[in-house]
C-alpha atoms as a PDB file:
ATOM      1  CA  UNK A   1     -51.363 -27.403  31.552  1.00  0.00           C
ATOM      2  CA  UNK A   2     -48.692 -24.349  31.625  1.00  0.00           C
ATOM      3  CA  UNK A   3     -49.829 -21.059  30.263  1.00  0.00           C
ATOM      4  CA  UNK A   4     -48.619 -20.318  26.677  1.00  0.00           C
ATOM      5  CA  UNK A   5     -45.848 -18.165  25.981  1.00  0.00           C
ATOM      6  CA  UNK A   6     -44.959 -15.837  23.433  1.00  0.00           C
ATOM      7  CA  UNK A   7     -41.969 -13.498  22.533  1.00  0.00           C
ATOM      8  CA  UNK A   8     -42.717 -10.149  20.598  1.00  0.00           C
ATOM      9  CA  UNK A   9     -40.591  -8.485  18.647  1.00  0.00           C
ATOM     10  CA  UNK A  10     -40.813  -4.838  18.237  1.00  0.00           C
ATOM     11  CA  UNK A  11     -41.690  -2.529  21.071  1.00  0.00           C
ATOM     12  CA  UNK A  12     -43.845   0.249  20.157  1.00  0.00           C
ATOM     13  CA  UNK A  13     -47.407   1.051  19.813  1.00  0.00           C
ATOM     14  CA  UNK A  14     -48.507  -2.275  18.648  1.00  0.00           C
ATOM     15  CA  UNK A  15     -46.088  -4.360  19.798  1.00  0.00           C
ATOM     16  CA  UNK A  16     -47.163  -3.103  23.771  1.00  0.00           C
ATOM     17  CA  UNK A  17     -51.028  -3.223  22.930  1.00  0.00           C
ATOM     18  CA  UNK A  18     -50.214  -6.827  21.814  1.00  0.00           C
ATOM     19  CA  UNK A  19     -47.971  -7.819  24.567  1.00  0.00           C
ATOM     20  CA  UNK A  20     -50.504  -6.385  26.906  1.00  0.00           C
ATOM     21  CA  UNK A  21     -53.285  -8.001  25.772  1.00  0.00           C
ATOM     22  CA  UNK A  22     -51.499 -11.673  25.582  1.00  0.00           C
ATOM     23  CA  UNK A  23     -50.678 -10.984  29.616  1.00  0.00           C
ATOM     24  CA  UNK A  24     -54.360  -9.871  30.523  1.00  0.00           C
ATOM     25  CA  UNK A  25     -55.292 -13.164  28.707  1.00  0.00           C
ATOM     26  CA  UNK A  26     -53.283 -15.669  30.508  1.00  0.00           C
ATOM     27  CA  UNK A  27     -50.389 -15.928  27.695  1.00  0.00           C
ATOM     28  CA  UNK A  28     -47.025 -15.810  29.887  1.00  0.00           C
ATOM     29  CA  UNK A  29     -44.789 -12.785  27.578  1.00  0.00           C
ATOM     30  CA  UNK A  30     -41.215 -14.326  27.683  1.00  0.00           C
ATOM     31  CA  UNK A  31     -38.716 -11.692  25.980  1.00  0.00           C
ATOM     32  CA  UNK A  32     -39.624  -8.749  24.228  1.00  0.00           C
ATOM     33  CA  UNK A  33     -36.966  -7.928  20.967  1.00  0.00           C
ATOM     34  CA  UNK A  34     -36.272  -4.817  19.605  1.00  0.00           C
ATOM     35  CA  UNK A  35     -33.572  -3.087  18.452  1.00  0.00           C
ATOM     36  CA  UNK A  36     -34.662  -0.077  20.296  1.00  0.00           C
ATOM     37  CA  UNK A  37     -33.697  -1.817  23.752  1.00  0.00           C
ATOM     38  CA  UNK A  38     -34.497   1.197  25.840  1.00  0.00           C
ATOM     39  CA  UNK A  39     -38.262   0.557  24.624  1.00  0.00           C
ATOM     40  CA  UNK A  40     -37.794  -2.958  24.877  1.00  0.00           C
ATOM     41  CA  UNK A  41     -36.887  -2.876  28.441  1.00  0.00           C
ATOM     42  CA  UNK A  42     -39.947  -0.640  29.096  1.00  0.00           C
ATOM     43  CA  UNK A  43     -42.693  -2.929  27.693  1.00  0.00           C
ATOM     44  CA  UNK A  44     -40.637  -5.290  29.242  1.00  0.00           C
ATOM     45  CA  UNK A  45     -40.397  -4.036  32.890  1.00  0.00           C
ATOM     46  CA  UNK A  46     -44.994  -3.639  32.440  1.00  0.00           C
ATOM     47  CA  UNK A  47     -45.076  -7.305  30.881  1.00  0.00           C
ATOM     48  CA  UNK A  48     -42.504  -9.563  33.578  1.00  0.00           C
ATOM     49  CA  UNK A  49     -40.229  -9.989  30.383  1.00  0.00           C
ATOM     50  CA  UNK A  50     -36.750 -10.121  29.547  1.00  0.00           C
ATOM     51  CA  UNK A  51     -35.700  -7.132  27.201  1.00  0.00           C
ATOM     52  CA  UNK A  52     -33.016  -8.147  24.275  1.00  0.00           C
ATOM     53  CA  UNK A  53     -31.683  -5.949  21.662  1.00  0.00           C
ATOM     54  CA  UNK A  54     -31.448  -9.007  19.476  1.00  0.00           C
ATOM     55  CA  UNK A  55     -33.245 -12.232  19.131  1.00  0.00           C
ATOM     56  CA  UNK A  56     -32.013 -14.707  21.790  1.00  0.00           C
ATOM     57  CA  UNK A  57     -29.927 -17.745  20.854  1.00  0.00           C
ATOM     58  CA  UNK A  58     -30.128 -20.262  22.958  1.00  0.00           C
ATOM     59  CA  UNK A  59     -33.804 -19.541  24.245  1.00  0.00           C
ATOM     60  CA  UNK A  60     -36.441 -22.437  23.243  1.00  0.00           C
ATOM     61  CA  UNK A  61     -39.041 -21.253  20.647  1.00  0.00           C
ATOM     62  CA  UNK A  62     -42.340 -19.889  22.587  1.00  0.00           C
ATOM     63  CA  UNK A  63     -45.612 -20.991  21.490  1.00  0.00           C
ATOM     64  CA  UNK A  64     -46.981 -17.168  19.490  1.00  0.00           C
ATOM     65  CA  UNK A  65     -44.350 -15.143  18.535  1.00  0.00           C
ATOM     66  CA  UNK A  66     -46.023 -11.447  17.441  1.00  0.00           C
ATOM     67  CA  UNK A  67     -43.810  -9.544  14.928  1.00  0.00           C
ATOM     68  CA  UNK A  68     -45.296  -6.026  15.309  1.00  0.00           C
ATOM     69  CA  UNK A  69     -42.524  -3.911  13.056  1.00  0.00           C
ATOM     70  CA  UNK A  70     -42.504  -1.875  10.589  1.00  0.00           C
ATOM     71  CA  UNK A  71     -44.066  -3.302   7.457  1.00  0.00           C
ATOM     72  CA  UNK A  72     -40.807  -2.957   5.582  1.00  0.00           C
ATOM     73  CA  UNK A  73     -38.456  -4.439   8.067  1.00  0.00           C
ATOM     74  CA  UNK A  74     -40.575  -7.817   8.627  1.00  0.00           C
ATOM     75  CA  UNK A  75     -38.748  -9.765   5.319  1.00  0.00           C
ATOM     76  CA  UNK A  76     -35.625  -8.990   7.250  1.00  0.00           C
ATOM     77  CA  UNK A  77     -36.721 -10.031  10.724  1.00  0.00           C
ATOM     78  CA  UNK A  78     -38.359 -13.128   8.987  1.00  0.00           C
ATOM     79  CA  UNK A  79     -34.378 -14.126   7.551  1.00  0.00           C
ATOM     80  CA  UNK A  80     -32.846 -13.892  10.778  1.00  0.00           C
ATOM     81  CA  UNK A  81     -35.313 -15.957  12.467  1.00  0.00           C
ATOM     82  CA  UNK A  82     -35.227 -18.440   9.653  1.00  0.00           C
ATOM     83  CA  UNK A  83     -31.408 -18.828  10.245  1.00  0.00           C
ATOM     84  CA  UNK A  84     -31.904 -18.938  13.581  1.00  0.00           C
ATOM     85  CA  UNK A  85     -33.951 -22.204  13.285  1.00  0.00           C
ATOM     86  CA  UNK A  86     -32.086 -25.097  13.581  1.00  0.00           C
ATOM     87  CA  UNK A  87     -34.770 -27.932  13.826  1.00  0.00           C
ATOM     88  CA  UNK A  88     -38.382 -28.218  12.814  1.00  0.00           C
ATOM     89  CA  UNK A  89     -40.848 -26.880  15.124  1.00  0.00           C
ATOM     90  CA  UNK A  90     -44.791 -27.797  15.045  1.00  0.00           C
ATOM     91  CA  UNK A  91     -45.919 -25.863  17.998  1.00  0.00           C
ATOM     92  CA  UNK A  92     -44.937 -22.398  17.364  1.00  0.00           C
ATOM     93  CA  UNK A  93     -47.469 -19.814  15.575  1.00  0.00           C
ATOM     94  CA  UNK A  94     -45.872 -16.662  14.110  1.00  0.00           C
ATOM     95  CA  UNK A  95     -48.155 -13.801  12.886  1.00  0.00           C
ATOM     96  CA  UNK A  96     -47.122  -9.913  11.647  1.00  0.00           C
ATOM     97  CA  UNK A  97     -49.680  -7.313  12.171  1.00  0.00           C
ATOM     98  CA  UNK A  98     -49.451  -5.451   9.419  1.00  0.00           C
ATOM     99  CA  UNK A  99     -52.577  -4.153   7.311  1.00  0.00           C
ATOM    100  CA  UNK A 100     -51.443  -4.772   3.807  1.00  0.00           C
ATOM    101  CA  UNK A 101     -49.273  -7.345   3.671  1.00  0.00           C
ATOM    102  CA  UNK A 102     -50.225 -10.957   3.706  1.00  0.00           C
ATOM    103  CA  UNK A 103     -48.547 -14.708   5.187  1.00  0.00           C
ATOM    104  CA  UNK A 104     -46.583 -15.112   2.860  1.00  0.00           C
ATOM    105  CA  UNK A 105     -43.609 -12.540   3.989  1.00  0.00           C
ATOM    106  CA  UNK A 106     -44.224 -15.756   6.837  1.00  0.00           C
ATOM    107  CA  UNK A 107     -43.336 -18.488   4.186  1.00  0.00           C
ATOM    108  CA  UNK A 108     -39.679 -19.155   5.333  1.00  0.00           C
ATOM    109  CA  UNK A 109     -40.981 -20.203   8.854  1.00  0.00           C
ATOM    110  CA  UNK A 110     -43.847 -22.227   7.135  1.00  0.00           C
ATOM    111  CA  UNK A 111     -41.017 -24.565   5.757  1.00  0.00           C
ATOM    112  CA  UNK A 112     -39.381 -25.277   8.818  1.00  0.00           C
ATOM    113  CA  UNK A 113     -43.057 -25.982  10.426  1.00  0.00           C
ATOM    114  CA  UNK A 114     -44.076 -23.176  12.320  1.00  0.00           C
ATOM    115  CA  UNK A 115     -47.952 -21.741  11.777  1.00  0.00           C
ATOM    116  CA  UNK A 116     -48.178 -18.943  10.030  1.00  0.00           C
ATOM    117  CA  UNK A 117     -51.105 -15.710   9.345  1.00  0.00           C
ATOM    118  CA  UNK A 118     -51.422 -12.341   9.674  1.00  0.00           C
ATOM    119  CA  UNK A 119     -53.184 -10.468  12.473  1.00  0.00           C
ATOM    120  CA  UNK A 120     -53.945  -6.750  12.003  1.00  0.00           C
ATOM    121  CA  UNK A 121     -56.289  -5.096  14.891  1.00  0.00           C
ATOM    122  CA  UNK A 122     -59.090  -3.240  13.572  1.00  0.00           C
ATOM    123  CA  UNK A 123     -58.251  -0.696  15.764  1.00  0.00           C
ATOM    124  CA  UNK A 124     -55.941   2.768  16.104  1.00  0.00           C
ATOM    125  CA  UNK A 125     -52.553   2.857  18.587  1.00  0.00           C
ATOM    126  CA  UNK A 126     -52.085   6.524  18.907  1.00  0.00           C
ATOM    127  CA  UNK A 127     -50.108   5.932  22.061  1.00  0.00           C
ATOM    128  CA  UNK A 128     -48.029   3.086  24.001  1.00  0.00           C
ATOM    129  CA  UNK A 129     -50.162   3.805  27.387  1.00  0.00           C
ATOM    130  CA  UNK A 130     -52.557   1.127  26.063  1.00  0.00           C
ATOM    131  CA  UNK A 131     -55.825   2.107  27.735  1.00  0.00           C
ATOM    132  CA  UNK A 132     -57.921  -0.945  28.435  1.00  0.00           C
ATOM    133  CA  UNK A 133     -61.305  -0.259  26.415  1.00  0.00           C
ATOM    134  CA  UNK A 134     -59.045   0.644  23.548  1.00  0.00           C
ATOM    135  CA  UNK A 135     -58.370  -3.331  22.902  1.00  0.00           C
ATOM    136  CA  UNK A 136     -61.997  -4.669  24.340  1.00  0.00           C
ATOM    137  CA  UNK A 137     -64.234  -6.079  22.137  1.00  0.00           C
ATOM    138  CA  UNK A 138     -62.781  -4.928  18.678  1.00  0.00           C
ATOM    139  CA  UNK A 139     -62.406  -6.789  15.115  1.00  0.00           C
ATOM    140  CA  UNK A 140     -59.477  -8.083  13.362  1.00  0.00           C
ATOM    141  CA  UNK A 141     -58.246  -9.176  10.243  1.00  0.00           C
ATOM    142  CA  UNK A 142     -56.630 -12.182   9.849  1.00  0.00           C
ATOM    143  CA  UNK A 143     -55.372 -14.089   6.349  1.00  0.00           C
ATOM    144  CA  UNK A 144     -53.314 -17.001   6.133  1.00  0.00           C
ATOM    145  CA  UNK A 145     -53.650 -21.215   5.474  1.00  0.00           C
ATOM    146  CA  UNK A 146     -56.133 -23.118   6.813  1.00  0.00           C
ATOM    147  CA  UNK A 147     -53.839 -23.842   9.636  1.00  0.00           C
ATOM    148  CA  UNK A 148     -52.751 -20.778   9.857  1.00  0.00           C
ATOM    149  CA  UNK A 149     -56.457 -19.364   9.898  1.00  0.00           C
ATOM    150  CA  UNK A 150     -57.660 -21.221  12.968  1.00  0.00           C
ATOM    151  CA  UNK A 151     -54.435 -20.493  14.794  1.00  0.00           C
ATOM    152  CA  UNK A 152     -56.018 -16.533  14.239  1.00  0.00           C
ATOM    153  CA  UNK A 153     -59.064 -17.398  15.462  1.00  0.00           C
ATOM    154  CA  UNK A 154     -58.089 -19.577  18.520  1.00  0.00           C
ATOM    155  CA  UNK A 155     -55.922 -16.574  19.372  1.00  0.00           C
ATOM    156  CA  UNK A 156     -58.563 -13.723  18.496  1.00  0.00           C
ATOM    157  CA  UNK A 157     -61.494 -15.817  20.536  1.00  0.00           C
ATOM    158  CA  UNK A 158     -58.706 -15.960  23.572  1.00  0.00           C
ATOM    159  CA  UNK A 159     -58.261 -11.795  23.172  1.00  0.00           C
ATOM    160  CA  UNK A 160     -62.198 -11.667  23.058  1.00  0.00           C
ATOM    161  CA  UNK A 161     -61.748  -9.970  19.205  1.00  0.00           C
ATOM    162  CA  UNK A 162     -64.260 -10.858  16.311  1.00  0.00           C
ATOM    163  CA  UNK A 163     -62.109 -12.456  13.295  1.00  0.00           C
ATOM    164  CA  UNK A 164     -62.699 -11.215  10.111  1.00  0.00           C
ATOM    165  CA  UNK A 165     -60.948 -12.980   7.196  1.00  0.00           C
ATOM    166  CA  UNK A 166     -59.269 -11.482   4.523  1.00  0.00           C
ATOM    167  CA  UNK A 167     -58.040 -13.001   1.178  1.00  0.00           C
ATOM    168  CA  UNK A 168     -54.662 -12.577   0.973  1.00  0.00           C
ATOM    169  CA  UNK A 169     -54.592 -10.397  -2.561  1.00  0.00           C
ATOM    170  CA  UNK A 170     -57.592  -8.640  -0.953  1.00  0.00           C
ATOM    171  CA  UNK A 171     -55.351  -6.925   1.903  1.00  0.00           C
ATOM    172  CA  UNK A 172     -54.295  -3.599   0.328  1.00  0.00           C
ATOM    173  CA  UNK A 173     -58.109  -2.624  -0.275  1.00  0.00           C
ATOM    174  CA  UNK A 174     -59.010  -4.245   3.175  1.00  0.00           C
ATOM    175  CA  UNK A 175     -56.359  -1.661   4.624  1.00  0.00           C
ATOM    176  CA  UNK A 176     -57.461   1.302   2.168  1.00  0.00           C
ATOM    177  CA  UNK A 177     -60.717   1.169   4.092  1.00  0.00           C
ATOM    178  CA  UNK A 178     -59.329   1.240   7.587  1.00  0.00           C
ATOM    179  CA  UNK A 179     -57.334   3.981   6.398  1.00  0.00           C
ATOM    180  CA  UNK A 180     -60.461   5.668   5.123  1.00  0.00           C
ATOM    181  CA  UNK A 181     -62.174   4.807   8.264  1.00  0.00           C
ATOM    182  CA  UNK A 182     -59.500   6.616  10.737  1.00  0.00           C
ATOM    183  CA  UNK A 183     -56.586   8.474   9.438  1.00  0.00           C
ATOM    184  CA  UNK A 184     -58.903  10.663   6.874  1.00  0.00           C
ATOM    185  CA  UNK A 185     -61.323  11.089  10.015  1.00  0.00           C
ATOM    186  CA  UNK A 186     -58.146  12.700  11.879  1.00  0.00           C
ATOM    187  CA  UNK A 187     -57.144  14.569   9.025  1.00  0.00           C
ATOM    188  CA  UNK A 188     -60.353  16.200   8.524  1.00  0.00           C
ATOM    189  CA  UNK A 189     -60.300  17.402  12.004  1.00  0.00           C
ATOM    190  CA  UNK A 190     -56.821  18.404  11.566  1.00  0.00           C
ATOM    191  CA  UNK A 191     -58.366  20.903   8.337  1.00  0.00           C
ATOM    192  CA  UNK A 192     -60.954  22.105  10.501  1.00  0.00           C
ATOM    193  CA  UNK A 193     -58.854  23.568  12.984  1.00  0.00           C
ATOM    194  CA  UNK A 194     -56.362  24.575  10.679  1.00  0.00           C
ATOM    195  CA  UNK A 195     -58.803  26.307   9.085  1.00  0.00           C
ATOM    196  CA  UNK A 196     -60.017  28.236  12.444  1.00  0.00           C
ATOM    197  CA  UNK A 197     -56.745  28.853  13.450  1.00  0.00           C
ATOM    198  CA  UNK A 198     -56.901  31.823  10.052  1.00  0.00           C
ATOM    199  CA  UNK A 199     -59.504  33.054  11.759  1.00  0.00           C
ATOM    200  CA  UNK A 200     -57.198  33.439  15.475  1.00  0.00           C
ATOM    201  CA  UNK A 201     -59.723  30.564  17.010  1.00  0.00           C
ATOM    202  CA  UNK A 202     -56.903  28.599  19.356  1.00  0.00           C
ATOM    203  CA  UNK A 203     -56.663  25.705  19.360  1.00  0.00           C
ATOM    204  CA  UNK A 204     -57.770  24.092  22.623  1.00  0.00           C
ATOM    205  CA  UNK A 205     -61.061  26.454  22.055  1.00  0.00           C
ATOM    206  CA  UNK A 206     -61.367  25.027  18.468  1.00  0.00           C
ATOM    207  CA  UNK A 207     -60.804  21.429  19.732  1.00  0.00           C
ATOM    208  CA  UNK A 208     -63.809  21.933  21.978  1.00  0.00           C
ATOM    209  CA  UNK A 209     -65.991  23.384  19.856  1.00  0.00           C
ATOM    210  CA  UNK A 210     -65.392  20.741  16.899  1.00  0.00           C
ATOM    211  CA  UNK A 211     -65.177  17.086  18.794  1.00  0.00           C
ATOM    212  CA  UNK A 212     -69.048  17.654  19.929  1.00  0.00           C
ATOM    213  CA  UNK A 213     -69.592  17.510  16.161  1.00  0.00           C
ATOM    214  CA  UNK A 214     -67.412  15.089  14.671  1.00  0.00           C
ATOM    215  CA  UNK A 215     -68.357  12.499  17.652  1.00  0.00           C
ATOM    216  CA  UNK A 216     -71.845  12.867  17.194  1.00  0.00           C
ATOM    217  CA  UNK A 217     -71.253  12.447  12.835  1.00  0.00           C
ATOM    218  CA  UNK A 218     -69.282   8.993  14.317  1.00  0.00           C
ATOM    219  CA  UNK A 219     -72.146   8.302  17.015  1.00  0.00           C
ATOM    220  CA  UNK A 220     -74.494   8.338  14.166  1.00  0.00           C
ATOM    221  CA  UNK A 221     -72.924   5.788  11.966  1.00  0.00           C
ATOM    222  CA  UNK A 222     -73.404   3.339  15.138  1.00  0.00           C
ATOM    223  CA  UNK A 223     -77.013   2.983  13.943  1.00  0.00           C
ATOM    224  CA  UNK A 224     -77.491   4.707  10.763  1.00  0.00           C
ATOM    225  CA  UNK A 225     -75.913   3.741   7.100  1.00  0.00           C
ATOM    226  CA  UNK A 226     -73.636   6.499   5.660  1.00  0.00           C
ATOM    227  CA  UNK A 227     -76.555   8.004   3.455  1.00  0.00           C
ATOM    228  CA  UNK A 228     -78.570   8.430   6.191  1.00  0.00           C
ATOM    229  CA  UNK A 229     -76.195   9.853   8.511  1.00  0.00           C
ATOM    230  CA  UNK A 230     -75.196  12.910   6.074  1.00  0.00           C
ATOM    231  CA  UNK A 231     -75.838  16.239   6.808  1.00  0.00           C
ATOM    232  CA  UNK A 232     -75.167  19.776   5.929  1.00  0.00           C
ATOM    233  CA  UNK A 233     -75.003  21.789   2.920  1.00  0.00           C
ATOM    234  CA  UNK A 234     -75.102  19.130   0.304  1.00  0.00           C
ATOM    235  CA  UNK A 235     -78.094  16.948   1.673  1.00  0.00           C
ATOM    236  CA  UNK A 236     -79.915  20.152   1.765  1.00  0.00           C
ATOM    237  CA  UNK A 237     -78.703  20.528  -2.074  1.00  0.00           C
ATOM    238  CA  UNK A 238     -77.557  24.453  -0.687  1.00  0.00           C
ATOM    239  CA  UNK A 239     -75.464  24.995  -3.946  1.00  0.00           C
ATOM    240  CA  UNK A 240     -74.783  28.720  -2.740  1.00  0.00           C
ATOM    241  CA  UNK A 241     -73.220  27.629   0.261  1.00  0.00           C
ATOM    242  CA  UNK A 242     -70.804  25.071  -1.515  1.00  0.00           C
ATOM    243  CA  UNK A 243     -70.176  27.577  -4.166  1.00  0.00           C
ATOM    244  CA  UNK A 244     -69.093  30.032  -0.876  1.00  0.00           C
ATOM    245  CA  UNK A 245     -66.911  27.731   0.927  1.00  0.00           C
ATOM    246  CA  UNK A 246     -65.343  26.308  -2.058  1.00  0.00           C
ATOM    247  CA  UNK A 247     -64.358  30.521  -3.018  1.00  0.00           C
ATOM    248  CA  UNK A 248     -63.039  31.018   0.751  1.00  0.00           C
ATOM    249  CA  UNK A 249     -60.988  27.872   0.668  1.00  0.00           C
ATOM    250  CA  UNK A 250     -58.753  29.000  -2.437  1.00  0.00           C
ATOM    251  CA  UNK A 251     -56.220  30.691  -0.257  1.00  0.00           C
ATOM    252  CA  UNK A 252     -54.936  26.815   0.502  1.00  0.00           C
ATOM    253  CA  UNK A 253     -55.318  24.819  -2.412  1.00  0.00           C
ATOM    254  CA  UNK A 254     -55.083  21.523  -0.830  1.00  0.00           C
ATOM    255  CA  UNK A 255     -58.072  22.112   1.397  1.00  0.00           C
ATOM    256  CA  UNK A 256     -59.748  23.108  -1.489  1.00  0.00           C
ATOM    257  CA  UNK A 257     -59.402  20.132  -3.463  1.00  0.00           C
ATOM    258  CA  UNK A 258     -59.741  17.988  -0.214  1.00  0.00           C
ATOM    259  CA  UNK A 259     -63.449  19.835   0.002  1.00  0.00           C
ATOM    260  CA  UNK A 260     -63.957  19.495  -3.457  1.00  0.00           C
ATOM    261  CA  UNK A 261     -63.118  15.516  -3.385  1.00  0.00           C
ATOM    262  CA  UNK A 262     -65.264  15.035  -0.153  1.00  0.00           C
ATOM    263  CA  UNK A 263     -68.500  16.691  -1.293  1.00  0.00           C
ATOM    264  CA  UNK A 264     -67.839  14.269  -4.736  1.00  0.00           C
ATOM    265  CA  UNK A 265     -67.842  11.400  -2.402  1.00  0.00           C
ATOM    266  CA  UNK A 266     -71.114  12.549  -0.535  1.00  0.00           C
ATOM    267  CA  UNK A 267     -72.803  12.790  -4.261  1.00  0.00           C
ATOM    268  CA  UNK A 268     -71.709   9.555  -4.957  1.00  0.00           C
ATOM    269  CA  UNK A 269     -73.254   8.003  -1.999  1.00  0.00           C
ATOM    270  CA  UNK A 270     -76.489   9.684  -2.502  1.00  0.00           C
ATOM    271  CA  UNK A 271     -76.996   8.799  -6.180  1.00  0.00           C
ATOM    272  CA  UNK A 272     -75.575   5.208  -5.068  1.00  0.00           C
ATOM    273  CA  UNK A 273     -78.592   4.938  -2.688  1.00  0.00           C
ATOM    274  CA  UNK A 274     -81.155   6.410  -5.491  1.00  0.00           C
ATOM    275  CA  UNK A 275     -81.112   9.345  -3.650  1.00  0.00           C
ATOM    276  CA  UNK A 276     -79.759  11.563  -6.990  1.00  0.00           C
ATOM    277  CA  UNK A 277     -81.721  14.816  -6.074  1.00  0.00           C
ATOM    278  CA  UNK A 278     -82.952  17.541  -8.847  1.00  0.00           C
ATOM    279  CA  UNK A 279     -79.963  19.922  -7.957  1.00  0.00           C
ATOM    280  CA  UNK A 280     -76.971  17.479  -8.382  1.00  0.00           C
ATOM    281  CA  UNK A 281     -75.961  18.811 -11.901  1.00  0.00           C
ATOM    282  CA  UNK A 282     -76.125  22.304 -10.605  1.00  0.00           C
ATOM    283  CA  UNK A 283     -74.253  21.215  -7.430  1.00  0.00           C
ATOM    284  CA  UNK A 284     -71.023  19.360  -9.305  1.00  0.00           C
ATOM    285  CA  UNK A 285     -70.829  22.633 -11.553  1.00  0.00           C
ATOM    286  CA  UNK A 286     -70.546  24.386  -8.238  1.00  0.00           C
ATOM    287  CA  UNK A 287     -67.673  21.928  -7.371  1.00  0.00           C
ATOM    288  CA  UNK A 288     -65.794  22.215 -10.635  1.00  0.00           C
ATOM    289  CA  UNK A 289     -65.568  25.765 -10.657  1.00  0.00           C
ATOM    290  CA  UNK A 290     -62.441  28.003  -9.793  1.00  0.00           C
END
């Protein structure tokens, strides 16, 4: 049986961790689409593809076809492959990776009978060099119809990813969390040393002293639930010290209220896990001062 083939279109951070992982896995990376060609003839030239600017016309339909743009250019991309179609098709699969959008942006190729879900790696792309433990072993959230939904998982079982399913009007609050999960984790670091730099701390030095502490927080959650895992001022119930930090942070009101929001969220997980302690009123006057 030949290996399955697959185009992608759009070449960036995605798009390569995608294209790289479908080579590793035996799936044979025809032509890589974007209207960037200069990155499409990079992934390209790593993958053994052919680079096009456009979609290809006269090119037979590959068997997974990964649209990995931009969330608000995949309607578009979705129209000219629908009028690019000029017979129906059972065998190919088409999936978009985005986070908070569901099939249905798919619907157009549904009709003409293509497969269609959504596939959106559980996982964070800061970078096209696509380091191999980055894509091992992680989750990913798939949606679409029954069809659709064990194309996903015949695909995520070839990647070696764990499928997790996501009702379709459930997306946006499936993709709030991984937002909570990663980019607030990045900005909070980004605070921190922001917040040393004031005090002439560079930032390499800063960098180094903080990623000790924000790896072990993460290293913690491996084992331990979120409750459990807390600690500093609050779990202590050291109202002085809140009331302190919250005084020195007025000078940049955003970090403020970012402090301010964050020890909220702590309360809220304490008294969520019957663990409201005897200082809590005194501690959310300390938060709703000036």
């Amino acid at each position: 049986m030949p290996d399955a083939t697959a185009w992608i279109i759009g070449a960036g951070r995605v798009g390569t961790a995608i294209a790289h992982v479908m080579k590793n896995h035996g799936i044979t990376v025809l032509n890589i689409i974007s209207t960037k060609y200069s990155r499409a003839q990079a992934l390209a030239a790593k993958t053994g593809a052919k680079a096009y600017a456009n979609i290809p016309e006269h090119e037979p339909w590959p068997d997974w076809l990964a649209l990995t743009v931009r969330d608000d250019v995949i309607a578009d991309v979705v129209n000219l492959l629908d009028a690019r179609i000029k017979t129906q098709n059972q065998h190919t699969a088409c999936f978009h990776c985005s986070g908070v959008h569901g099939s249905s942006l798919l619907s157009p190729l549904a009709e003409h009978g293509w497969t269609v879900f959504s596939f959106h790696p559980i996982q964070t792309f800061y970078s096209v060099e696509i380091r191999p433990e980055v894509v091992e072993n992680i989750y990913v959230g798939i949606e679409g119809t029954e069809d659709g939904l064990q194309a996903a998982q015949r695909l995520a079982r070839l990647f070696g990813w764990k499928p997790m399913v996501i009702p379709q009007d459930q997306k946006p609050l499936y993709h709030a969390a991984c937002v909570f999960a990663s980019n607030f984790i990045t900005a909070s670091f980004g605070a921190a040393l922001d917040i040393l730099a004031t005090l002439g701390v560079p930032e390499n030095t800063a960098r180094e002293a903080l990623l000790p502490l924000s790896q072990t927080s993460i290293n913690a959650l491996a084992h331990l639930p979120p409750h459990e895992a807390i600690t500093g001022p609050l779990i202590r119930g050291d109202v002085d010290t809140v009331a302190k930090h919250i005084q020195v942070l007025s000078t940049n009101r955003v970090y403020q209220e970012m402090y301010r929001e964050m020890c909220r969220t702590i309360l809220e997980i304490l008294q969520r896990h019957n663990l409201s302690p005897d200082w809590k009123d005194k501690m959310r006057s300390a938060l709703d001062s000036d």
